[in-house]
C-alpha atoms as a PDB file:
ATOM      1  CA  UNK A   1      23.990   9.605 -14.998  1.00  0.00           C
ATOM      2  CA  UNK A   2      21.901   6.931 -13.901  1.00  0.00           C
ATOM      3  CA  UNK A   3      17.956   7.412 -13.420  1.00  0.00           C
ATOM      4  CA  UNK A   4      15.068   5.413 -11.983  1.00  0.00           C
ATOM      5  CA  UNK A   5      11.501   6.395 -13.102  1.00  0.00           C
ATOM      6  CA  UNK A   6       8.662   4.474 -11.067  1.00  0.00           C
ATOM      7  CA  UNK A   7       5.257   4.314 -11.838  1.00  0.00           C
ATOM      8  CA  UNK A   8       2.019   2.215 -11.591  1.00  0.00           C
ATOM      9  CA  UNK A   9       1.094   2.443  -8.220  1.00  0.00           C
ATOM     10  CA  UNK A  10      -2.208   3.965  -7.247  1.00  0.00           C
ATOM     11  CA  UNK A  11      -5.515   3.238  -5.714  1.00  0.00           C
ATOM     12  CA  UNK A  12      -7.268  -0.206  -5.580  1.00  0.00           C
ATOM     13  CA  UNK A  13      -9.315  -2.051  -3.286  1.00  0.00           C
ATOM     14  CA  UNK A  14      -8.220  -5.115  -0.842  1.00  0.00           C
ATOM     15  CA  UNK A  15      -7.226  -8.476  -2.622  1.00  0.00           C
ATOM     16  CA  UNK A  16      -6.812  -6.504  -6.105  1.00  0.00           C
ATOM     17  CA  UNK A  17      -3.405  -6.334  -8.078  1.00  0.00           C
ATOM     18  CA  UNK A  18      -1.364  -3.825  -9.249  1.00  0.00           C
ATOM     19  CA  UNK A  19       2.384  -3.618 -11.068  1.00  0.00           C
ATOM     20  CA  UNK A  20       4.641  -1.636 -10.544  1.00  0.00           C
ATOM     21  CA  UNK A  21       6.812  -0.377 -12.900  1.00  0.00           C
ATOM     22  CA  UNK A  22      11.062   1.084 -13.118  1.00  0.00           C
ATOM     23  CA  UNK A  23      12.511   2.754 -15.700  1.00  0.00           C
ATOM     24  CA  UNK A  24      16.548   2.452 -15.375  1.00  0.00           C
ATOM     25  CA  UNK A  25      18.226   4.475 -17.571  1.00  0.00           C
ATOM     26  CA  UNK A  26      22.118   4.987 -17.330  1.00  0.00           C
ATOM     27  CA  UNK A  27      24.866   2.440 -16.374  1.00  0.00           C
ATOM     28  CA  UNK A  28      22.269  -0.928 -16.967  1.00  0.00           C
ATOM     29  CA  UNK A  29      25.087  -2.695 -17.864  1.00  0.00           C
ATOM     30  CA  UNK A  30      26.742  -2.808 -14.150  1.00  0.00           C
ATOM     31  CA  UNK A  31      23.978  -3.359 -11.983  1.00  0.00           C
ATOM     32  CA  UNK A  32      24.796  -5.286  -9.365  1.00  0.00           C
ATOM     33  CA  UNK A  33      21.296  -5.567  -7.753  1.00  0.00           C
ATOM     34  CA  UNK A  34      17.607  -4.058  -7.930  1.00  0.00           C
ATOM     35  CA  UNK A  35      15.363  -3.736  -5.559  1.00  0.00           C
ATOM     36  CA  UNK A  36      11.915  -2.547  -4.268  1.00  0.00           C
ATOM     37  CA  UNK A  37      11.140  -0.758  -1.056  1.00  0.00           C
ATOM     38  CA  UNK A  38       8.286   0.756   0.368  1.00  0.00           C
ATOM     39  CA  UNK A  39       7.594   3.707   3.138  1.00  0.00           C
ATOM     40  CA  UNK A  40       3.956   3.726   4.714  1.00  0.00           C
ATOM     41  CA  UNK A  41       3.297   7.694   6.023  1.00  0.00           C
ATOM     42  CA  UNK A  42       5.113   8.002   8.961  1.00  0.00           C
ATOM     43  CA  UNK A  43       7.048   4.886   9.092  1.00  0.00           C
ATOM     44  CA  UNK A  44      11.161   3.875   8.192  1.00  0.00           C
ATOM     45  CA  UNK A  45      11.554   2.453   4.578  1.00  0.00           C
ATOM     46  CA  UNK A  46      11.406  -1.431   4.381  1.00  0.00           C
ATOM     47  CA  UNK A  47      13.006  -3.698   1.634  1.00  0.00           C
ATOM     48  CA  UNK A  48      10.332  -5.303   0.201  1.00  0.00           C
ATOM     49  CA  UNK A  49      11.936  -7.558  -3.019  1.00  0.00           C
ATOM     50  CA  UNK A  50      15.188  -7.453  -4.296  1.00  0.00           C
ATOM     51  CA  UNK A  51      16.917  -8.803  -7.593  1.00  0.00           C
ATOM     52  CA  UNK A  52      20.295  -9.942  -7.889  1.00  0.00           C
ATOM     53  CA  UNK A  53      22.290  -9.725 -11.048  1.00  0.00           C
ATOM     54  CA  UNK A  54      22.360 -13.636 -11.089  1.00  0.00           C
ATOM     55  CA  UNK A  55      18.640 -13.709 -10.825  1.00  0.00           C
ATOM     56  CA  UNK A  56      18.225 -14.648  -7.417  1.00  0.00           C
ATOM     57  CA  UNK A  57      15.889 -13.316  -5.356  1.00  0.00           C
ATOM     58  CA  UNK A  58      14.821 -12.250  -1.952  1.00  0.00           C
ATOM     59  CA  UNK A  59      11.271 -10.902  -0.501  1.00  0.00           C
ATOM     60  CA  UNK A  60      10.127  -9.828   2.720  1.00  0.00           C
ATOM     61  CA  UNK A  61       8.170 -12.734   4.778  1.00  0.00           C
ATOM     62  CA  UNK A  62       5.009 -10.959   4.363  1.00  0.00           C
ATOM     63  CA  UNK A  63       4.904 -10.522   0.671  1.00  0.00           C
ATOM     64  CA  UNK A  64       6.000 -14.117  -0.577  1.00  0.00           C
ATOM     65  CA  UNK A  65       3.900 -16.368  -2.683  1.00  0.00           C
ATOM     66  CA  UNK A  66       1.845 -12.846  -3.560  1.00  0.00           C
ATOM     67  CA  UNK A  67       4.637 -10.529  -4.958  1.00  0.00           C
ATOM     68  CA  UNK A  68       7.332 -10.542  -7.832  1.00  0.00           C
ATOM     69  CA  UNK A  69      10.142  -8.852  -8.816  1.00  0.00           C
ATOM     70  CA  UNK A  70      11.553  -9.319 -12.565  1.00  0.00           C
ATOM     71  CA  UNK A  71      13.119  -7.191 -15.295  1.00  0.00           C
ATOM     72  CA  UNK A  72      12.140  -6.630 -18.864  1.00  0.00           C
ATOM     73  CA  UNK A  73      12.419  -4.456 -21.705  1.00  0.00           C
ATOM     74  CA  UNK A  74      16.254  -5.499 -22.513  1.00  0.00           C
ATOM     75  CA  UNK A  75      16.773  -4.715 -18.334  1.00  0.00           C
ATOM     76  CA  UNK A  76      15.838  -1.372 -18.705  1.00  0.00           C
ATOM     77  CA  UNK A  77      12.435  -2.068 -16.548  1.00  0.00           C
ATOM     78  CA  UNK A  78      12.013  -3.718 -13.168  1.00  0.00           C
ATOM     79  CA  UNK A  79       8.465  -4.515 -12.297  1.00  0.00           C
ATOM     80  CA  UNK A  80       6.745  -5.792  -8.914  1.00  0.00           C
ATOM     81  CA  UNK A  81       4.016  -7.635  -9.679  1.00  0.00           C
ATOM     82  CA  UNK A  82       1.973  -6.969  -6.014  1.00  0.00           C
ATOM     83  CA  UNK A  83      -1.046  -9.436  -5.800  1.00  0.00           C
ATOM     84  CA  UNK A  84      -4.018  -9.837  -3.246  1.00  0.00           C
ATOM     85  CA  UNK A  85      -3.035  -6.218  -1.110  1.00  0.00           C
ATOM     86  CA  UNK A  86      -3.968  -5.505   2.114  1.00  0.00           C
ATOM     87  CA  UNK A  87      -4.561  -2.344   3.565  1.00  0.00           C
ATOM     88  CA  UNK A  88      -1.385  -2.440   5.395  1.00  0.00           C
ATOM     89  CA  UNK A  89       0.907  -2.230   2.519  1.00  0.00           C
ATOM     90  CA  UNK A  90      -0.497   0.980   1.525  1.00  0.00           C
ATOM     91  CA  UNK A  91       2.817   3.298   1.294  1.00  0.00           C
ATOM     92  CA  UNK A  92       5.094   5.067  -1.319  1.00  0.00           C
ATOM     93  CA  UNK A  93       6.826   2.291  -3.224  1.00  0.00           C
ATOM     94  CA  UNK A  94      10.855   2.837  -4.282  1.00  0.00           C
ATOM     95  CA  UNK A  95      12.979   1.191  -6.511  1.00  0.00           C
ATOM     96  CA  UNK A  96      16.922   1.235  -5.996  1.00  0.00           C
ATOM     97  CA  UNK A  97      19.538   0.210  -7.985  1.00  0.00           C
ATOM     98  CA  UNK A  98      23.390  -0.358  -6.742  1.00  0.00           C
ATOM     99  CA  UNK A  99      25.598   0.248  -9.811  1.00  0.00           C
ATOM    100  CA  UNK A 100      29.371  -0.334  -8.238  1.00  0.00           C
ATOM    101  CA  UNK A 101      29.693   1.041  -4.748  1.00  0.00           C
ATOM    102  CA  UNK A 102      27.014   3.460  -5.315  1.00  0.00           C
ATOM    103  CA  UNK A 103      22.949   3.504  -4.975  1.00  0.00           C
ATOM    104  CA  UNK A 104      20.571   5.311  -6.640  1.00  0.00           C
ATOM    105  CA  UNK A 105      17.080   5.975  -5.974  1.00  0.00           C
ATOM    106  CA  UNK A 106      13.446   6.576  -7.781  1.00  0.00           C
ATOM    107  CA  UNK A 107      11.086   9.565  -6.540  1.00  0.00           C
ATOM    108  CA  UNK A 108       8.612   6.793  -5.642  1.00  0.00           C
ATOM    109  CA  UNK A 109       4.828   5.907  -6.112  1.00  0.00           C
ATOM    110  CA  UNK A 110       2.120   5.792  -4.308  1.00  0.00           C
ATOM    111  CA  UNK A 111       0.350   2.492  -3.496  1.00  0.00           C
ATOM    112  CA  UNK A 112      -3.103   3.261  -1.870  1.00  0.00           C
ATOM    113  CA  UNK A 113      -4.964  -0.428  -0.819  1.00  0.00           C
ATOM    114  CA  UNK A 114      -8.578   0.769   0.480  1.00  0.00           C
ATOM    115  CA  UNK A 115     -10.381  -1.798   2.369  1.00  0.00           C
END
């Protein structure tokens, strides 16, 4: 049974940080990739970050040089470190793992950037 726990988002004002935070629990040992996605109200669900199991990485145009995706805690934790927000990137924030052929998904949290 694999599991995904986020938490960490919340509110803060424009141009402040926050980090989120993913608890994996299960099948760590076959991840294939990670990622981060996010879902304004209203909108379709857009890959923000994502982690390869080589370490490489990818991130959406808009968020490079300000956001980063890494895992700590022996794997078990993937973080996105989400610097200088802008209102527009207020949404629920995911993280999904692909263990195999399979992906699993966190209940989300909310990201709130006031201006």
């Amino acid at each position: 049974q694999v599991q995904l726990v986020e938490s960490g988002g919340g509110l803060v004002q424009t141009g402040e940080s926050l980090k989120l935070s993913c608890e994996v629990s299960g099948d760590v040992l076959n991840i294939r990739a990670l990622f981060w996605f996010r879902q304004p109200a209203g909108s379709q669900r857009d890959l923000v970050a994502r982690l390869s199991d080589t370490g490489d990485t990818y991130y959406l145009n808009s968020v490079k040089g300000r956001f980063a995706i890494y895992r700590a805690n022996a794997e078990k934790t993937l973080y996105l470190q989400m610097n200088n927000l802008k209102p527009e990137e207020t949404a629920v924030y995911y993280c999904e793992t692909a263990i195999g052929d399979t992906y699993y998904w966190g209940q989300g949290t909310q990201v709130t950037v006031s201006s």
